[in-house]
Protein backbone atom coordinates (compact mmCIF):
# COMPACT_ATOMS: atom_id res chain seq x y z
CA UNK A 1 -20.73 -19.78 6.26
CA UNK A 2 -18.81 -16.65 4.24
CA UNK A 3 -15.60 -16.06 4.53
CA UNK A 4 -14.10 -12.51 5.61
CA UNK A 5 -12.64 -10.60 3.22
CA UNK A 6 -8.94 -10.18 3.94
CA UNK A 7 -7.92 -6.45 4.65
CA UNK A 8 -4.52 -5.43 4.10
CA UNK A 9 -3.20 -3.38 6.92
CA UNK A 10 0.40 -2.14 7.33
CA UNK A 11 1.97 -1.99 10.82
CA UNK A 12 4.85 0.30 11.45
CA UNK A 13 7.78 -1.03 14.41
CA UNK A 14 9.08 1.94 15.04
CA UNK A 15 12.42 2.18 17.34
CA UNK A 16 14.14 4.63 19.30
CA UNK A 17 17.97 5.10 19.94
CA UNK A 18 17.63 2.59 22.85
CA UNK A 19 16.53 0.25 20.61
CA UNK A 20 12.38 0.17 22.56
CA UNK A 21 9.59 0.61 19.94
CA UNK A 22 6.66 2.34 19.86
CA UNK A 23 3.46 0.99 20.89
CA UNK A 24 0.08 2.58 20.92
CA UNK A 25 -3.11 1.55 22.43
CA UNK A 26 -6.60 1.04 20.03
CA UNK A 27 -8.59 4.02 20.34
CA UNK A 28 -12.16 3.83 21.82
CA UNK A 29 -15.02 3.20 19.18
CA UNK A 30 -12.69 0.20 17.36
CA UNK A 31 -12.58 -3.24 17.49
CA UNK A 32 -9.82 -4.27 20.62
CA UNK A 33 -10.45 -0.89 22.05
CA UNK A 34 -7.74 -0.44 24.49
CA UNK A 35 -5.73 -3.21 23.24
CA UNK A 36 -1.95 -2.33 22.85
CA UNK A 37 -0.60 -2.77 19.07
CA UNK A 38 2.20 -1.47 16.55
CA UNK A 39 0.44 1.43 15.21
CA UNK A 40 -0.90 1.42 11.62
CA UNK A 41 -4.03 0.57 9.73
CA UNK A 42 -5.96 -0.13 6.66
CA UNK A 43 -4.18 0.22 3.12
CA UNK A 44 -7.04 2.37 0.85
CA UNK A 45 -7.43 1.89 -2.47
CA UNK A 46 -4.80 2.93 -4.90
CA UNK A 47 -2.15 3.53 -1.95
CA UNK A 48 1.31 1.72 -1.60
CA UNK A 49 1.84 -0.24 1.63
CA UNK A 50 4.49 2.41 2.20
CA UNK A 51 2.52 5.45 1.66
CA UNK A 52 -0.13 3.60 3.96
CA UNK A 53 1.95 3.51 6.90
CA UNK A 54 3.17 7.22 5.92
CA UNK A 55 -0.06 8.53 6.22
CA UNK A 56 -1.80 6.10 9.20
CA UNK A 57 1.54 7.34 11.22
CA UNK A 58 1.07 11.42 10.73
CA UNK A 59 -2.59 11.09 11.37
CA UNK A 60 -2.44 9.01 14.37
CA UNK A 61 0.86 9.78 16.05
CA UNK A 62 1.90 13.11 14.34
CA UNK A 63 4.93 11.87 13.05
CA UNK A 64 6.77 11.78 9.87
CA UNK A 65 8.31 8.22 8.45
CA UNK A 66 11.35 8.69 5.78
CA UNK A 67 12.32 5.16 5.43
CA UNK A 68 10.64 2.02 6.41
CA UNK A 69 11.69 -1.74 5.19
CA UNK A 70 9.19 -4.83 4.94
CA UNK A 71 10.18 -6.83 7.67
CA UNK A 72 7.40 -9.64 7.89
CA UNK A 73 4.01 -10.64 6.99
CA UNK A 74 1.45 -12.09 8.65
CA UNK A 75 -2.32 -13.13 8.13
CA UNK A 76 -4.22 -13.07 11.06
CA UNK A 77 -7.71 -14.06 11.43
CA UNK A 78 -9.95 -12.01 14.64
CA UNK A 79 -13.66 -12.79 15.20
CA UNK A 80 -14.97 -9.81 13.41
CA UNK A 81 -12.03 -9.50 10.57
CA UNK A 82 -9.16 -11.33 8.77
CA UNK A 83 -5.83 -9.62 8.02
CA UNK A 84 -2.76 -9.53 6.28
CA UNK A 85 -0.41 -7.83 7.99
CA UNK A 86 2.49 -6.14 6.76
CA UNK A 87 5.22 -4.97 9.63
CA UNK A 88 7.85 -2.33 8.65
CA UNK A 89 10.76 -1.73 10.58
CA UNK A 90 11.76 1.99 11.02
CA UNK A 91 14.89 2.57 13.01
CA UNK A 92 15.54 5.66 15.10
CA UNK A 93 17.23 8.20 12.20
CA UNK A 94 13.85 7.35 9.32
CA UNK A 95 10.95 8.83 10.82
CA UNK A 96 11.15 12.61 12.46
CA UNK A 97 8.81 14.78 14.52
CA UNK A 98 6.95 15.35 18.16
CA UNK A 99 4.93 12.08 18.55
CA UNK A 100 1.09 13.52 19.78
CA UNK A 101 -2.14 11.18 20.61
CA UNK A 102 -4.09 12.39 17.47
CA UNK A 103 -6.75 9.68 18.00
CA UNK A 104 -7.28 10.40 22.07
CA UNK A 105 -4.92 6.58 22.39
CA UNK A 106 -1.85 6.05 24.91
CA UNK A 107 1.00 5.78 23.52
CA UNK A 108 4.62 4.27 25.17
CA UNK A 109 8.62 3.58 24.54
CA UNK A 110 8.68 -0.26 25.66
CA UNK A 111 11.42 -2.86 25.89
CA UNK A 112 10.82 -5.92 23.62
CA UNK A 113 12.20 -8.13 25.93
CA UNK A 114 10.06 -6.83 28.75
CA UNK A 115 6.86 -4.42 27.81
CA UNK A 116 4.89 -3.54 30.41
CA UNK A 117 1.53 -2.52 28.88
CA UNK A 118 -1.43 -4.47 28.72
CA UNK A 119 -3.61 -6.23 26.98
CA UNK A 120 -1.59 -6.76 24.04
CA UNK A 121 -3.04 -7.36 20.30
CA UNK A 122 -2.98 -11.18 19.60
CA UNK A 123 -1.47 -10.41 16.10
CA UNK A 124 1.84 -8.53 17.97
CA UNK A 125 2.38 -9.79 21.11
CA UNK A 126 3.90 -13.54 19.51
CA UNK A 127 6.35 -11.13 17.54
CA UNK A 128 8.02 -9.26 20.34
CA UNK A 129 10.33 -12.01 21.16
CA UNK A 130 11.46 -11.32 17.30
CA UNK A 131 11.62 -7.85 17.48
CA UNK A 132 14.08 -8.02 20.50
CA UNK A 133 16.19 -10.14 18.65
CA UNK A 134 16.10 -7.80 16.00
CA UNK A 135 16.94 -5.16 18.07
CA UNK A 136 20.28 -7.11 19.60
CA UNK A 137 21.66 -7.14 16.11
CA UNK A 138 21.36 -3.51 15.22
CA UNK A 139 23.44 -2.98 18.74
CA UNK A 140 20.84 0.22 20.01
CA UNK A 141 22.34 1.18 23.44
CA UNK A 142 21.21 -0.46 26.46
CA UNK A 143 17.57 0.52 27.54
């Protein structure tokens, strides 16, 4: 059997001032259509992971991201690819601009701690728990 190539994707965890993040749901036509995920995609050739998440961000959400920092990585194998995921963390005050469905997808403010959208991505749900931890320590304002 052949193996997968791995595709490197970048992921961004973007919060608000309550300290929820952004989560966006897989647009029709993909792979996990309807699936909830941290929005992002595919690095192309020649791009930095942080110009990847620039650009996947604008032309999905509409917004603009200043300042992101490499929080984890992950490789994560699904039936029909195998990725390595790179999360970025960018707090409320690095990215700026009206967020907008670009891609026809839902989009939502959730709680870590307590998201209420459904199905989740395999790859994102096991890092919420993390991610609300995370959150605790910057000391966002109660949700």
């Amino acid at each position: 059997m052949l193996e997968k190539p791995i595709t490197t994707v970048v992921a961004g965890i973007v919060f608000n001032a309550r300290g929820e993040v952004l989560l966006s749901s897989r647009p029709a036509g993909k792979a996990y259509a309807g699936y909830w995920e941290f929005a992002g995609g595919k690095v192309e050739q020649g791009e930095t992971l942080l110009a990847a998440l620039q650009r996947e961000f604008h032309e999905e959400l509409g917004i603009d991201i200043q300042h992101a920092d490499l929080w984890q990585e992950k490789i994560h194998a699904y039936e029909h690819a195998t990725v390595h995921l790179h999360f970025f963390v960018v707090l409320p005050t690095d990215w700026s601009g009206e967020l907008k469905a670009r891609e026809g997808q839902q989009w939502a403010w959730q709680s870590p701690q307590n998201y209420t959208v459904a199905p989740m991505l395999p790859a994102n749900a096991a890092l919420l728990a993390e991610i609300g931890e995370f959150a605790r320590q910057q000391n966002f304002q109660a949700a």
